[in-house]
C-alpha atoms as a PDB file:
ATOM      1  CA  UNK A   1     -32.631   4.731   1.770  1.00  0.00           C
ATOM      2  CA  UNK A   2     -35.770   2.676   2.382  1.00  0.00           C
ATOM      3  CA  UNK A   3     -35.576  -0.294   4.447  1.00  0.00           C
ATOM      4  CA  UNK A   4     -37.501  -3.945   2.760  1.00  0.00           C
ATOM      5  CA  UNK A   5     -37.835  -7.152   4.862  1.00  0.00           C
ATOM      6  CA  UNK A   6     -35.793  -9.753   2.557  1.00  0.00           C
ATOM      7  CA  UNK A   7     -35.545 -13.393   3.871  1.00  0.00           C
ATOM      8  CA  UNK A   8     -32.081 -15.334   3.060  1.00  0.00           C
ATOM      9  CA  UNK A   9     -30.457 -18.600   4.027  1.00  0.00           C
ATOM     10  CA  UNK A  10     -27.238 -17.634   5.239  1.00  0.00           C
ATOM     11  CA  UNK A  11     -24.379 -19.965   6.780  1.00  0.00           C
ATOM     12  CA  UNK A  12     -24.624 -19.978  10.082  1.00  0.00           C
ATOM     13  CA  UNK A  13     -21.108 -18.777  11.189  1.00  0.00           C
ATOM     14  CA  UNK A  14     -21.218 -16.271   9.247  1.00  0.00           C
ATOM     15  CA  UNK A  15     -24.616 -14.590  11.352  1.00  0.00           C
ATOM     16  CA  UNK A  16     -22.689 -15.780  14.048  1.00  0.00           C
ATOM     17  CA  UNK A  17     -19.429 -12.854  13.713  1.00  0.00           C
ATOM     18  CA  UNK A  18     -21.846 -11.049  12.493  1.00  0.00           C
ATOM     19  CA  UNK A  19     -23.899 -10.414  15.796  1.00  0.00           C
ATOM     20  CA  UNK A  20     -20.524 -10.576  17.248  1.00  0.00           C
ATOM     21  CA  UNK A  21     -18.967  -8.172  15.768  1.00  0.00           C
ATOM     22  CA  UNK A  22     -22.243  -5.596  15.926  1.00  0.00           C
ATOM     23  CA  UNK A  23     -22.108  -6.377  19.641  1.00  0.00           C
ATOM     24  CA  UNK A  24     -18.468  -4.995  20.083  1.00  0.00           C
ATOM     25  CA  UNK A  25     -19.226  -2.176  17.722  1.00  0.00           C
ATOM     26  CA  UNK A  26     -22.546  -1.128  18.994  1.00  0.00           C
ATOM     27  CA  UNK A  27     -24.720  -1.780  16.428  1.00  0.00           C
ATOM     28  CA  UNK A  28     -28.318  -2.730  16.538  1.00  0.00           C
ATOM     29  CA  UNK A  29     -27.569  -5.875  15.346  1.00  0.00           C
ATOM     30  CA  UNK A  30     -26.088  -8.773  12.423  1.00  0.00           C
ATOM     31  CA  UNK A  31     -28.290  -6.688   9.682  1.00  0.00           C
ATOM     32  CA  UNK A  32     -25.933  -3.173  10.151  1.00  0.00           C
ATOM     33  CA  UNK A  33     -22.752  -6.024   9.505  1.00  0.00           C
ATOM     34  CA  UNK A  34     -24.604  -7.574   6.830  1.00  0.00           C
ATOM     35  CA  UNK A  35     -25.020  -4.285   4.906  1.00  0.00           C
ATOM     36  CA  UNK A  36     -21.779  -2.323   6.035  1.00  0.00           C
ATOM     37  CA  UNK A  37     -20.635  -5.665   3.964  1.00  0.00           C
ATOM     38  CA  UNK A  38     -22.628  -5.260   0.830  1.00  0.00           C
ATOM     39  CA  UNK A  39     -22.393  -1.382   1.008  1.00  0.00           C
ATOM     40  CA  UNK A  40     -18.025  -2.170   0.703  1.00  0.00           C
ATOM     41  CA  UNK A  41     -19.153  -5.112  -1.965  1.00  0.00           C
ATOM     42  CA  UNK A  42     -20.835  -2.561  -4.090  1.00  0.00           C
ATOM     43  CA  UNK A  43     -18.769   0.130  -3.503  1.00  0.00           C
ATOM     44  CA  UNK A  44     -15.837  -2.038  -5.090  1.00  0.00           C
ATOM     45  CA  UNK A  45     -17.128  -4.871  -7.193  1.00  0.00           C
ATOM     46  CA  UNK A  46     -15.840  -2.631 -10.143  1.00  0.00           C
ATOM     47  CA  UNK A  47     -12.615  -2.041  -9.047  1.00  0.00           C
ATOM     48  CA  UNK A  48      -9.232  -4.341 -10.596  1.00  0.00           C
ATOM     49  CA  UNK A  49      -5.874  -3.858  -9.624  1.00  0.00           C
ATOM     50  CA  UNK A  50      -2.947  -4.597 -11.594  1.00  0.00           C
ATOM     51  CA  UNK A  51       0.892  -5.559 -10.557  1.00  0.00           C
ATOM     52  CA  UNK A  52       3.671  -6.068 -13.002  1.00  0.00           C
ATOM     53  CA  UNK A  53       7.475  -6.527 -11.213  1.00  0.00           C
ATOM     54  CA  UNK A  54      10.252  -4.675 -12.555  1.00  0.00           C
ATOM     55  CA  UNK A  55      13.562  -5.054 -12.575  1.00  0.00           C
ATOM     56  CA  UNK A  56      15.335  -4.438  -8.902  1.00  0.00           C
ATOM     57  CA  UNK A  57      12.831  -5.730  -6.648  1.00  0.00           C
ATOM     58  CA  UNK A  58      10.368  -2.736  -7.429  1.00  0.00           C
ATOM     59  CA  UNK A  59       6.438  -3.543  -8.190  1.00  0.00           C
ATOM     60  CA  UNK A  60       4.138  -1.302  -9.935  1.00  0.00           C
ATOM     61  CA  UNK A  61       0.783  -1.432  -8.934  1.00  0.00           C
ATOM     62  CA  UNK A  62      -2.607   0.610 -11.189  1.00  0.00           C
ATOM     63  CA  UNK A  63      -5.879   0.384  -8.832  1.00  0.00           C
ATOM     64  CA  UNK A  64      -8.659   0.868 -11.631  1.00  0.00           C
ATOM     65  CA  UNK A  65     -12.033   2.147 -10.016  1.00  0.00           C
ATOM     66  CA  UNK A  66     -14.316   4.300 -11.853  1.00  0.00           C
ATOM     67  CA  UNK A  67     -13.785   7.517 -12.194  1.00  0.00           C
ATOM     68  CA  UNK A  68     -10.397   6.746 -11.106  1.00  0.00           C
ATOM     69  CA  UNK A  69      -6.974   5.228 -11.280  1.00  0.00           C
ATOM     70  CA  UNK A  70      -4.316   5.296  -8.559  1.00  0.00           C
ATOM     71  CA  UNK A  71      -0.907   4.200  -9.601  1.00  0.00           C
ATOM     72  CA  UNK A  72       1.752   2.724  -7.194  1.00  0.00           C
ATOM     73  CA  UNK A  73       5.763   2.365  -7.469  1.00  0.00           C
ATOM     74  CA  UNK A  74       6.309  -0.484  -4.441  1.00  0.00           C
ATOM     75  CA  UNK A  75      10.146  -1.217  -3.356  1.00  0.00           C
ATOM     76  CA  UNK A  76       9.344  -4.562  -1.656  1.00  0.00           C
ATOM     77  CA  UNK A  77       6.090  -6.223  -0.184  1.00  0.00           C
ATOM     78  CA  UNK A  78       6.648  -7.997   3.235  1.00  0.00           C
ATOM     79  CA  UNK A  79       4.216 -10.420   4.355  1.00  0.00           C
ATOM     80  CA  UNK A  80       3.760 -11.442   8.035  1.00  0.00           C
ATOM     81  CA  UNK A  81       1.606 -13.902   9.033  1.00  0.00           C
ATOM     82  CA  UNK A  82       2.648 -13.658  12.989  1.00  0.00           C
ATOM     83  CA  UNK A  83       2.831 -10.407  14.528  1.00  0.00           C
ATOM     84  CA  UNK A  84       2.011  -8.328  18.028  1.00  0.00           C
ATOM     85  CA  UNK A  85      -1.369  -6.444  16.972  1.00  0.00           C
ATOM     86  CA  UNK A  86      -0.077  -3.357  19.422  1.00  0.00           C
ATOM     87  CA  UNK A  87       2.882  -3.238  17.127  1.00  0.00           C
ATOM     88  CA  UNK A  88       0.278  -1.990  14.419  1.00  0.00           C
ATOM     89  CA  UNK A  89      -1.939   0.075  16.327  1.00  0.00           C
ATOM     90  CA  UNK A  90      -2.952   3.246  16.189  1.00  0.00           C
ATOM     91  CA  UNK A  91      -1.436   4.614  19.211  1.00  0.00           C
ATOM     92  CA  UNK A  92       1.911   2.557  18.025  1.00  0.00           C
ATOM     93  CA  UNK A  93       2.114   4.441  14.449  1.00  0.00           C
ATOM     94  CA  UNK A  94       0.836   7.355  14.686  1.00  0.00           C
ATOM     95  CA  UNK A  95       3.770   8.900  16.581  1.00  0.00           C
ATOM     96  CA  UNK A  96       5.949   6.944  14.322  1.00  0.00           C
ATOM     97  CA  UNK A  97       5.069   9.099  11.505  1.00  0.00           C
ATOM     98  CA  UNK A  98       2.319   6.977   9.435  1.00  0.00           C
ATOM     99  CA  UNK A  99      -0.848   7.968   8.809  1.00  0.00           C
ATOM    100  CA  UNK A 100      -4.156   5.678   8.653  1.00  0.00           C
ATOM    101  CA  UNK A 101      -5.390   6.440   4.535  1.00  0.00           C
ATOM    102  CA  UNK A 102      -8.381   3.717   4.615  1.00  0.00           C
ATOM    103  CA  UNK A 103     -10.520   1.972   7.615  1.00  0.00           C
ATOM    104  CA  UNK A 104     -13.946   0.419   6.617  1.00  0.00           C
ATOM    105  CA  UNK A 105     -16.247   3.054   7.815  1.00  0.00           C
ATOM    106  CA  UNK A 106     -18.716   0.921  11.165  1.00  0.00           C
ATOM    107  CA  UNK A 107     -22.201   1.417  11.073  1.00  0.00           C
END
């Protein structure tokens, strides 16, 4: 894809993590963050998702994208604000049996 100089005002927090986050990652710099973020924008701007509860505690959940349409049977949706980040790491759940479907792709 060819690369065009494009001038923006941007908040200034926000280039901030951005040259943060390239640092820790490796990238050249707040540009790779700034388009990793438009590339995930674009690549989901068209998608809706739908819930609807049911009867028992159960959720059902349709993920519309083009092209496709995932649908979900949930049993119960826990929400933790405070946790232990090594609790959910990859070296935690892996042996526990899950497996890692979705991780925004760096770079």
């Amino acid at each position: 894809m060819a690369r065009v100089k494009y001038g923006t005002n941007i908040d200034k927090d926000l280039i901030r993590m951005a040259k943060e986050k390239a640092q820790q990652d490796g990238l050249d710099g707040a540009n790779a963050v700034i388009e990793a973020a438009l590339r995930v924008y674009f690549a989901n701007c068209a998608t809706e998702v739908w819930e609807k509860t049911l009867h028992g505690g159960w959720i059902k959940k349709i993920i519309v994208r083009p092209g496709k349409v995932v649908i979900e049977s949930i049993r119960s949706r826990k929400v933790r604000s405070r946790y232990n980040p090594k609790t959910f790491s990859d070296d935690s759940l892996t042996p526990k049996g899950w497996t890692k479907v979705w991780k925004m792709k760096q770079g």
